[in-house]
PDB file of N, CA and C in Angstrom:
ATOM      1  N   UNK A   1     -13.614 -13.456  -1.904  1.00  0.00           N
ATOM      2  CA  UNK A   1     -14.564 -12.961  -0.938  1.00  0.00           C
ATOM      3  C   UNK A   1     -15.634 -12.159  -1.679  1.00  0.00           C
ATOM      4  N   UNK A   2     -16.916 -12.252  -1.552  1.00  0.00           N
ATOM      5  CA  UNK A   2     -18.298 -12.070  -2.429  1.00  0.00           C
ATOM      6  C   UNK A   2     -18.119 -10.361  -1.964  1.00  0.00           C
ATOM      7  N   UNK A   3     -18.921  -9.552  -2.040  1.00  0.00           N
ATOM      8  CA  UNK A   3     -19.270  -8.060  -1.750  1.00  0.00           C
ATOM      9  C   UNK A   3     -19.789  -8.059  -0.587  1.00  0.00           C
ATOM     10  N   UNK A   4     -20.453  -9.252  -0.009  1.00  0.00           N
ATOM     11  CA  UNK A   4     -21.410  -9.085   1.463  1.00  0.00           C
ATOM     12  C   UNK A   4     -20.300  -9.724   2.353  1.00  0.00           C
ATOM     13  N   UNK A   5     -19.824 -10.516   2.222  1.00  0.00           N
ATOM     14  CA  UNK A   5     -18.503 -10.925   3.140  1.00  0.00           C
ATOM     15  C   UNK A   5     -17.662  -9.412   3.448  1.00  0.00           C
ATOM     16  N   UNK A   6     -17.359  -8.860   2.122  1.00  0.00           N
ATOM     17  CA  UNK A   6     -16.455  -7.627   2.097  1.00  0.00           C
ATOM     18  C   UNK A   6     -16.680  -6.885   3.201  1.00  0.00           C
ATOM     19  N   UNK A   7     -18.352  -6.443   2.798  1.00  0.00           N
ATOM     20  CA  UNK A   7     -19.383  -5.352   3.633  1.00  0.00           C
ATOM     21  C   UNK A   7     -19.381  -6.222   5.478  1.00  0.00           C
ATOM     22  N   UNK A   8     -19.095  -7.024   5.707  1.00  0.00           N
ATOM     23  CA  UNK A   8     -18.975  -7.496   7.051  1.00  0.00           C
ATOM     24  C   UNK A   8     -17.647  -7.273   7.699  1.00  0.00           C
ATOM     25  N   UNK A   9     -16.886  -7.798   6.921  1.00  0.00           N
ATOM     26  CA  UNK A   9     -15.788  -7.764   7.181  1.00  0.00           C
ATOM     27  C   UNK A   9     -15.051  -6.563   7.505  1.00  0.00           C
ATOM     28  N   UNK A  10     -15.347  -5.011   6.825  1.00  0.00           N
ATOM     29  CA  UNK A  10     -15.324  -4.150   6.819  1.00  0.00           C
ATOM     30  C   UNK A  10     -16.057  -3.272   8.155  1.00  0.00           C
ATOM     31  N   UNK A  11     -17.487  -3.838   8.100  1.00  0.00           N
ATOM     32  CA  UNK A  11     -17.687  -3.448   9.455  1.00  0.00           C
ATOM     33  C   UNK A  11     -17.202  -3.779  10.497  1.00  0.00           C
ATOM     34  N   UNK A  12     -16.814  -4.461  10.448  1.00  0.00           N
ATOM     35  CA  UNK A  12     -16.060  -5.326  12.164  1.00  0.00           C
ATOM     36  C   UNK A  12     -15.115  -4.664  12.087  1.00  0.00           C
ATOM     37  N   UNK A  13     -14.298  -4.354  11.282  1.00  0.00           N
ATOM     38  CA  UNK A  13     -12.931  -3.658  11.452  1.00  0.00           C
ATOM     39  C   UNK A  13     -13.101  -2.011  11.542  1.00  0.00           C
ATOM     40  N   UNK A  14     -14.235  -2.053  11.080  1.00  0.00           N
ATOM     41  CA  UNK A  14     -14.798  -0.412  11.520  1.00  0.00           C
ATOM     42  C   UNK A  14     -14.905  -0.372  13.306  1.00  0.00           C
ATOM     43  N   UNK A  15     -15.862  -1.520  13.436  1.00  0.00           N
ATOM     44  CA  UNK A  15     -16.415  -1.549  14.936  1.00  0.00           C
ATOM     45  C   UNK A  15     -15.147  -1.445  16.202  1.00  0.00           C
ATOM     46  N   UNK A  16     -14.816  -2.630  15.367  1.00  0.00           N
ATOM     47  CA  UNK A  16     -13.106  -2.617  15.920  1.00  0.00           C
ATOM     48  C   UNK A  16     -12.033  -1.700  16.374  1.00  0.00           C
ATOM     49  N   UNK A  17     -12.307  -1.024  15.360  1.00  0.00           N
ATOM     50  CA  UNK A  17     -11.380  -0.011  15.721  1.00  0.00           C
ATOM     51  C   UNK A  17     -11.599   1.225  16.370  1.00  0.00           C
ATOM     52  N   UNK A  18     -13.300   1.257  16.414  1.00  0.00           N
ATOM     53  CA  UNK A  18     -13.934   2.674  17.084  1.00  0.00           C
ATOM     54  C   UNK A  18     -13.528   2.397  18.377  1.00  0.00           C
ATOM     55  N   UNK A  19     -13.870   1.013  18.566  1.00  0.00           N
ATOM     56  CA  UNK A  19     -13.920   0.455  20.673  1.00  0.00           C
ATOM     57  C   UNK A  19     -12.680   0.419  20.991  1.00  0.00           C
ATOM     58  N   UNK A  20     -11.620   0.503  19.772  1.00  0.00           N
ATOM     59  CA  UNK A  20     -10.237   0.410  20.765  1.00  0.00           C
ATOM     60  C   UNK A  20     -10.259   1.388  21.234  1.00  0.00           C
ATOM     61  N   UNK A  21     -10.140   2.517  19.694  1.00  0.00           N
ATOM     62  CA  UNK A  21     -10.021   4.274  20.082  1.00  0.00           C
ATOM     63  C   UNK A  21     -10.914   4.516  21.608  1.00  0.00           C
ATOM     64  N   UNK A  22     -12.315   4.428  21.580  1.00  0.00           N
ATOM     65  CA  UNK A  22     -12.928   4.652  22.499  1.00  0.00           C
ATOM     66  C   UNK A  22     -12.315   4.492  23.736  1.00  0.00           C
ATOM     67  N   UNK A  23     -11.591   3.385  24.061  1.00  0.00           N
ATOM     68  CA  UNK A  23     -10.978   2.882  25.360  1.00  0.00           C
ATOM     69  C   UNK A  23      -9.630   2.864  25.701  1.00  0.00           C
ATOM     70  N   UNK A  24      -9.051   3.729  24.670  1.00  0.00           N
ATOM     71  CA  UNK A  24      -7.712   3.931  25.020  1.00  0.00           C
ATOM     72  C   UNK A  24      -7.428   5.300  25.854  1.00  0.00           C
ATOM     73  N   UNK A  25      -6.468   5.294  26.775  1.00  0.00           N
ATOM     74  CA  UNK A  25      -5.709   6.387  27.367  1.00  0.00           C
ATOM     75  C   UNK A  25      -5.745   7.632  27.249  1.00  0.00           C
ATOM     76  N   UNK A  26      -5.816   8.659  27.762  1.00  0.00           N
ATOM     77  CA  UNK A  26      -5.553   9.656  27.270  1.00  0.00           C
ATOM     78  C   UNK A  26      -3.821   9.811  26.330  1.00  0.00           C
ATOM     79  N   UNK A  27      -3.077   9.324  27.286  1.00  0.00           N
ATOM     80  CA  UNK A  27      -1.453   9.117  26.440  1.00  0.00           C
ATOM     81  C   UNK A  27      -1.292   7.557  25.606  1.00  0.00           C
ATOM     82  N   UNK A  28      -2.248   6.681  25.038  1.00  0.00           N
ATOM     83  CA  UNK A  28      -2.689   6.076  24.165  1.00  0.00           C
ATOM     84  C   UNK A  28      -2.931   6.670  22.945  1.00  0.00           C
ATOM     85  N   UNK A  29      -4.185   7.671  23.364  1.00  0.00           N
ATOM     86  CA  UNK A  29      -4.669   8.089  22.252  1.00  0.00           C
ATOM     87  C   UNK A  29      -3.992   9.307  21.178  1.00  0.00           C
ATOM     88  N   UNK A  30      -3.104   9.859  22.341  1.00  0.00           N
ATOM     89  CA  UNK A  30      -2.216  11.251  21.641  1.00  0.00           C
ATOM     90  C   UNK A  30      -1.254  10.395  20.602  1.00  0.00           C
ATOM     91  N   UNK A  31      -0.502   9.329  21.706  1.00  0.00           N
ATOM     92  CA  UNK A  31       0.409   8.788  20.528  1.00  0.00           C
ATOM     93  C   UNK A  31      -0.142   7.952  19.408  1.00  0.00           C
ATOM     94  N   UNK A  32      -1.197   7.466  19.240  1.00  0.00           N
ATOM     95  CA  UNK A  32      -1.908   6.993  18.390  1.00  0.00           C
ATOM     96  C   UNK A  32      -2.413   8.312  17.231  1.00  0.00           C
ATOM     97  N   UNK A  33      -2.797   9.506  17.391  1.00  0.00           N
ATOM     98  CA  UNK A  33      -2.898  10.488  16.746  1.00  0.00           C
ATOM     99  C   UNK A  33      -1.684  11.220  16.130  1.00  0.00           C
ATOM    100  N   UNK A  34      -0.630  10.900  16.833  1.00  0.00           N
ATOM    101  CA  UNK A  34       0.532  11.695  16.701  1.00  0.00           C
ATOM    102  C   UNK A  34       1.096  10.963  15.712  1.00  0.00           C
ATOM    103  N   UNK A  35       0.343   9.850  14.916  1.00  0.00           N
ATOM    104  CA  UNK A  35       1.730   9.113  14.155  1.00  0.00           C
ATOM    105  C   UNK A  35       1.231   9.940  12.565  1.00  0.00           C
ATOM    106  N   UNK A  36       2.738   9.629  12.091  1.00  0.00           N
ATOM    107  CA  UNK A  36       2.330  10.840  10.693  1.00  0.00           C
ATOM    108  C   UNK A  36       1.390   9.989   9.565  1.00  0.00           C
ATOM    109  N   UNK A  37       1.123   8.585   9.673  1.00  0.00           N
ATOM    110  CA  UNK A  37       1.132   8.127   8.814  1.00  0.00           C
ATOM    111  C   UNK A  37      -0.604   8.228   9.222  1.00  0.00           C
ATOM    112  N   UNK A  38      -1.289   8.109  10.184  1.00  0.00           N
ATOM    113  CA  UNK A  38      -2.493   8.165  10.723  1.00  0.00           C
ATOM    114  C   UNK A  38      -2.790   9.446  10.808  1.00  0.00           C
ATOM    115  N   UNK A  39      -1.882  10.504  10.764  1.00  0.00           N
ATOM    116  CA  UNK A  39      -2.571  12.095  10.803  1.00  0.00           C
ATOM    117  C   UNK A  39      -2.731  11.874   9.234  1.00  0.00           C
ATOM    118  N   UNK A  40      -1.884  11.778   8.333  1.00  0.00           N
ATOM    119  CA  UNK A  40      -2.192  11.925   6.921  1.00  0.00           C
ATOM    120  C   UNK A  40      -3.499  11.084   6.079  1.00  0.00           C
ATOM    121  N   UNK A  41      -3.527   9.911   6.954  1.00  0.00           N
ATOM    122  CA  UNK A  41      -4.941   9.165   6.076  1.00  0.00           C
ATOM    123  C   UNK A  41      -6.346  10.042   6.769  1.00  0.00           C
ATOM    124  N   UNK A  42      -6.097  10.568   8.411  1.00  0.00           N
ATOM    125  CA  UNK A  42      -7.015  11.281   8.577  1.00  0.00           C
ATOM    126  C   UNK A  42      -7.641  12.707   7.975  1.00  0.00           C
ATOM    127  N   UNK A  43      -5.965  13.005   7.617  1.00  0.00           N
ATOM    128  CA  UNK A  43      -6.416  14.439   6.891  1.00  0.00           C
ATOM    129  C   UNK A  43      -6.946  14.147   5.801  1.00  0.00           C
ATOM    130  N   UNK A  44      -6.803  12.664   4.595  1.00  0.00           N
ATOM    131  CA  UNK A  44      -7.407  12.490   3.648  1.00  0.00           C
ATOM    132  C   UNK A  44      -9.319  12.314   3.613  1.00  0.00           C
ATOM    133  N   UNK A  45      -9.408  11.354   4.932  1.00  0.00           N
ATOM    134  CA  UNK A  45     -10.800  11.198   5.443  1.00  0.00           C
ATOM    135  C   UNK A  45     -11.379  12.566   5.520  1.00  0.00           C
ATOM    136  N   UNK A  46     -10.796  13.507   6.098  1.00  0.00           N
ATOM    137  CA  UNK A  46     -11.724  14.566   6.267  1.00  0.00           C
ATOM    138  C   UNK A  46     -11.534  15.256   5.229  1.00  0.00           C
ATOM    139  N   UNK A  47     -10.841  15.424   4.309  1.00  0.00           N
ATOM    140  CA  UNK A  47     -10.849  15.913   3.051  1.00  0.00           C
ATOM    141  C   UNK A  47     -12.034  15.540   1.892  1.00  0.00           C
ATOM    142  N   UNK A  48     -12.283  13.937   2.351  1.00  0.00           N
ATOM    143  CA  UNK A  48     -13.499  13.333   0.955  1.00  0.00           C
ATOM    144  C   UNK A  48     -13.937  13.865   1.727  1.00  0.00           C
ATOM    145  N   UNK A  49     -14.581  13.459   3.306  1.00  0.00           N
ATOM    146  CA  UNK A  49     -16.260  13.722   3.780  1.00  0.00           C
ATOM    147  C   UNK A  49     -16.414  15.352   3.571  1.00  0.00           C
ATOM    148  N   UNK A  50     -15.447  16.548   3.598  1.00  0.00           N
ATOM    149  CA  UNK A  50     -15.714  17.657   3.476  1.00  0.00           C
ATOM    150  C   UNK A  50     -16.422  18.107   1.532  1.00  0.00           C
ATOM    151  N   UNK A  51     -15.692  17.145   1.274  1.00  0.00           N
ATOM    152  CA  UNK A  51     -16.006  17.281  -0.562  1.00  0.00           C
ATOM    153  C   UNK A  51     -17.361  16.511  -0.465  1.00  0.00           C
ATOM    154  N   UNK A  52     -17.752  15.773  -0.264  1.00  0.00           N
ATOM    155  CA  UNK A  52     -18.862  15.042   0.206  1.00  0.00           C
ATOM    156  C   UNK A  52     -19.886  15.695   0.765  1.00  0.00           C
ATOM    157  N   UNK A  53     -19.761  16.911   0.853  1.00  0.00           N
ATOM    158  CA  UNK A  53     -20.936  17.749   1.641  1.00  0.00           C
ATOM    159  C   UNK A  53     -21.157  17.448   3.561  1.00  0.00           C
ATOM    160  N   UNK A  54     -19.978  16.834   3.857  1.00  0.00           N
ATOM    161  CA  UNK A  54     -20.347  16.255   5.718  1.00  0.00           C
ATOM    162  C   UNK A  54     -21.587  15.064   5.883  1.00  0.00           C
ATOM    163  N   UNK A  55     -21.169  14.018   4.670  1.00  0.00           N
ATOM    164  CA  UNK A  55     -22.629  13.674   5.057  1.00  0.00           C
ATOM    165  C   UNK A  55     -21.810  12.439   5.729  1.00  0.00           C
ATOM    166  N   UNK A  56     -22.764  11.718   6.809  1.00  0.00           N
ATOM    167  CA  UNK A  56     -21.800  10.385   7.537  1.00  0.00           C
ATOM    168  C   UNK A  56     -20.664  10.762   8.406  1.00  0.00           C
ATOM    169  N   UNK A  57     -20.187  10.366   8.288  1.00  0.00           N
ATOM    170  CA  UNK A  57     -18.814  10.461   9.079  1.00  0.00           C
ATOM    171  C   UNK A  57     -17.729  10.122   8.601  1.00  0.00           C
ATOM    172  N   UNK A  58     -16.416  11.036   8.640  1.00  0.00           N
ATOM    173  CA  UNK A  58     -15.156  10.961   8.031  1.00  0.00           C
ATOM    174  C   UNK A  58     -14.609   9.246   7.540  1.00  0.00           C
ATOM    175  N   UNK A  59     -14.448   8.877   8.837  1.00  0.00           N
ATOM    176  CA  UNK A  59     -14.074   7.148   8.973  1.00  0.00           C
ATOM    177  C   UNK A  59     -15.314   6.500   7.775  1.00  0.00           C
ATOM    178  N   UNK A  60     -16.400   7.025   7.388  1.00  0.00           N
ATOM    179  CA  UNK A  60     -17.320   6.316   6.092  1.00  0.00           C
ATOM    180  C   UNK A  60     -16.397   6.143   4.357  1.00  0.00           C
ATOM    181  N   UNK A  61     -15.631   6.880   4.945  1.00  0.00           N
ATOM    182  CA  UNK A  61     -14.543   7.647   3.188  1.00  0.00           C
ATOM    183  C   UNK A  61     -13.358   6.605   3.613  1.00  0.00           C
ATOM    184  N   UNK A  62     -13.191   5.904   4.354  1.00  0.00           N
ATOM    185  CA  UNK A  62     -11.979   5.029   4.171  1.00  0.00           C
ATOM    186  C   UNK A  62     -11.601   4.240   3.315  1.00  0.00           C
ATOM    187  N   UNK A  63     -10.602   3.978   2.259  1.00  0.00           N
ATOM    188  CA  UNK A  63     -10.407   2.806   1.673  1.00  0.00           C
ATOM    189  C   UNK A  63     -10.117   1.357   2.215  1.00  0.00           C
ATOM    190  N   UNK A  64      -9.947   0.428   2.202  1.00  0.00           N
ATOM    191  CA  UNK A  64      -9.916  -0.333   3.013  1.00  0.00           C
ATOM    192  C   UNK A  64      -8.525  -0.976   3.258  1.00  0.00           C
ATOM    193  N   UNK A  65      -7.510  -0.752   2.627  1.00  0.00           N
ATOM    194  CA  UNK A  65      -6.029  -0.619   3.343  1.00  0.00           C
ATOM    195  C   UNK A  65      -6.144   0.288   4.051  1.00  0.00           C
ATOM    196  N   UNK A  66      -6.564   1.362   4.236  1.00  0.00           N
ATOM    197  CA  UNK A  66      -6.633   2.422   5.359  1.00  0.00           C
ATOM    198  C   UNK A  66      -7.302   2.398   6.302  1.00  0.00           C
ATOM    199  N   UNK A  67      -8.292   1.887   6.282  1.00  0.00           N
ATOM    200  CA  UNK A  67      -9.102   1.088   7.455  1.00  0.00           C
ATOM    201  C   UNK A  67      -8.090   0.150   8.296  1.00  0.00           C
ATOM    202  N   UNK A  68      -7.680  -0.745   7.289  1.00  0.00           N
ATOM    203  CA  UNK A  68      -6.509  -1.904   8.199  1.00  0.00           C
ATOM    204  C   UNK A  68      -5.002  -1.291   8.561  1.00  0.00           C
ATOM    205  N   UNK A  69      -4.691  -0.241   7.876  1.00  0.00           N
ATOM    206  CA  UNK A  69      -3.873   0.435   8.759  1.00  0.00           C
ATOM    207  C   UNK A  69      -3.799   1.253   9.986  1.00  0.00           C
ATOM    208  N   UNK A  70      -5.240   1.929   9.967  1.00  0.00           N
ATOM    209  CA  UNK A  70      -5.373   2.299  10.941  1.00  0.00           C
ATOM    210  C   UNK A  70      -6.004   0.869  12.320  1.00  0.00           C
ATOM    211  N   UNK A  71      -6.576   0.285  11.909  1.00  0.00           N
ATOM    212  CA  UNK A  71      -6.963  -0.348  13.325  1.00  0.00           C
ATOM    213  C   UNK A  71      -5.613  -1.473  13.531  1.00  0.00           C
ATOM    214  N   UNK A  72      -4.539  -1.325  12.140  1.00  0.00           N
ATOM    215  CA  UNK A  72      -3.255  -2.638  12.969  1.00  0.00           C
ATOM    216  C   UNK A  72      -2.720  -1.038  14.213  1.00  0.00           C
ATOM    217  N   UNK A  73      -2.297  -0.046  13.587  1.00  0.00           N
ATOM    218  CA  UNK A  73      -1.544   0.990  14.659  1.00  0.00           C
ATOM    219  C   UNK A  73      -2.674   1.013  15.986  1.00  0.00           C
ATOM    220  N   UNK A  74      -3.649   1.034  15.161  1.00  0.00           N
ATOM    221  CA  UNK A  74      -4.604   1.458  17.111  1.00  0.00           C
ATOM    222  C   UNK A  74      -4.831  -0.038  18.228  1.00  0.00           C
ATOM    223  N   UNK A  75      -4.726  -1.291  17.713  1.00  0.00           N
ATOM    224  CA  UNK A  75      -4.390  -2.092  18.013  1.00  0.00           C
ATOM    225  C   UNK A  75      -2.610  -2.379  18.527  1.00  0.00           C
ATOM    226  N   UNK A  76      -1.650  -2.125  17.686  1.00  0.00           N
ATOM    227  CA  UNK A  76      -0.390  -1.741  18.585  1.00  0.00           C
ATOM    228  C   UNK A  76       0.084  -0.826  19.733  1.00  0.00           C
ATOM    229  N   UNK A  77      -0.827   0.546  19.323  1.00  0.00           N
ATOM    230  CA  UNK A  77      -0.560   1.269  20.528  1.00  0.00           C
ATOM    231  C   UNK A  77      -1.676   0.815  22.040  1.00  0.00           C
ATOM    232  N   UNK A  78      -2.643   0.424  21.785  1.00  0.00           N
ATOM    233  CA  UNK A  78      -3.379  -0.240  22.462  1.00  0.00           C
ATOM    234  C   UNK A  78      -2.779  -1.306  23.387  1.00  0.00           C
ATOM    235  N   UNK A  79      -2.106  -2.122  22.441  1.00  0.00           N
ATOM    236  CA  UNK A  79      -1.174  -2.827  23.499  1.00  0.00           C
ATOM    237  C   UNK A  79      -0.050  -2.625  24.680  1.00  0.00           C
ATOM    238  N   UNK A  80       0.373  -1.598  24.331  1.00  0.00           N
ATOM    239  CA  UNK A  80       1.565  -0.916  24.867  1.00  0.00           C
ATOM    240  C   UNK A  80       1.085  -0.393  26.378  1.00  0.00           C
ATOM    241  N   UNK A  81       1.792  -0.729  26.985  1.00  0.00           N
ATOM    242  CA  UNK A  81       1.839  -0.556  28.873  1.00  0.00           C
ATOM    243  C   UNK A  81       1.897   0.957  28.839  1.00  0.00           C
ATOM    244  N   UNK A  82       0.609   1.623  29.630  1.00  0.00           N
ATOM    245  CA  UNK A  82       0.324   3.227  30.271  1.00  0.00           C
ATOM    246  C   UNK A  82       1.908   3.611  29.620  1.00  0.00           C
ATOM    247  N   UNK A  83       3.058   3.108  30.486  1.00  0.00           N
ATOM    248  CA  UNK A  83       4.432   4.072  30.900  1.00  0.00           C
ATOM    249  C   UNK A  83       4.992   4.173  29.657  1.00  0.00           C
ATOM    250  N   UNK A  84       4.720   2.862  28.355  1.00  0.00           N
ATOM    251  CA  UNK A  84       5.782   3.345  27.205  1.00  0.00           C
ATOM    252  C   UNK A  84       4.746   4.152  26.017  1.00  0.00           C
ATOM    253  N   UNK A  85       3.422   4.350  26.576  1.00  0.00           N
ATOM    254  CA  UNK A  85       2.708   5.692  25.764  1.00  0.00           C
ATOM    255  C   UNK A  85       2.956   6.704  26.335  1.00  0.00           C
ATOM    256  N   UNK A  86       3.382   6.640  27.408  1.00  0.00           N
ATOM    257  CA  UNK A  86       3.371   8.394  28.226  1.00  0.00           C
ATOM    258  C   UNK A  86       5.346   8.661  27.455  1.00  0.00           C
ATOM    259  N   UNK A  87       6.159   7.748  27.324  1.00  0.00           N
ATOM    260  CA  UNK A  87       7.119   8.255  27.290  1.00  0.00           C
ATOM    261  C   UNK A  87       7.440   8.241  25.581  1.00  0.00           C
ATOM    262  N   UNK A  88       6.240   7.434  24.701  1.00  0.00           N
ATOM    263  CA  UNK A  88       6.021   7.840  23.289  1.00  0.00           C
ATOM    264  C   UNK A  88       5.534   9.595  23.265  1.00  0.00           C
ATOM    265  N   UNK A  89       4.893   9.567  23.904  1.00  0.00           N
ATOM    266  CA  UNK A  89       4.625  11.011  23.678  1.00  0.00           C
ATOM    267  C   UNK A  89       5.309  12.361  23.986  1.00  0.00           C
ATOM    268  N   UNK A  90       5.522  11.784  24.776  1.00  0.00           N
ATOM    269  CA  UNK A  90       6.716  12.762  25.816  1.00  0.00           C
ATOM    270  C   UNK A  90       7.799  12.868  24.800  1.00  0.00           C
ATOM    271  N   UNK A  91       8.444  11.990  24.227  1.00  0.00           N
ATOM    272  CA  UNK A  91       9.282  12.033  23.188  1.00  0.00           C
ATOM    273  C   UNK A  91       9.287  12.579  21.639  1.00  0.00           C
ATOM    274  N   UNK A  92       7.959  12.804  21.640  1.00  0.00           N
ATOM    275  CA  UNK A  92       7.407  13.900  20.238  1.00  0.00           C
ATOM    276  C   UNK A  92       8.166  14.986  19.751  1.00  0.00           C
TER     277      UNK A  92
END
């Protein structure tokens, strides 16, 4: 895959994953935040963009296994019926 395929490909899975977040649940989105493995790549994101001076936005510092990890989990919890996110969370 060339560098401009990369750079597409990358965006879509950026885009992708903003509109799930955007449209998920309120008890979607907690358990989607609540997982350790997605709090820790986030705490890494905001760690470069803070070393970075804040420029862009956190999600700009992603590597791109971390990109696809995060939009396979926000895509799984996305799937999941209202009642078994309310009782993912509830179960925290």
């Amino acid at each position: 895959m060339g560098i401009i395929d990369k750079f597409f490909v990358r965006k879509d899975a950026r885009k992708e994953l903003e509109m799930i977040l955007s449209n998920m649940s309120p008890w979607h989105s907690a358990l989607f935040y609540a997982d350790e493995e997605v709090s820790r790549i986030l705490q890494e994101l905001y760690n470069r963009w803070e070393q970075n001076d804040r420029r862009g936005e956190p999600l700009d510092y992603a590597k791109d296994d971390e990109l696809e990890l995060l939009l396979a989990k926000a895509k799984r919890v996305a799937r999941m019926p209202a009642w078994q996110a309310f009782r993912g969370v509830v179960s925290l």
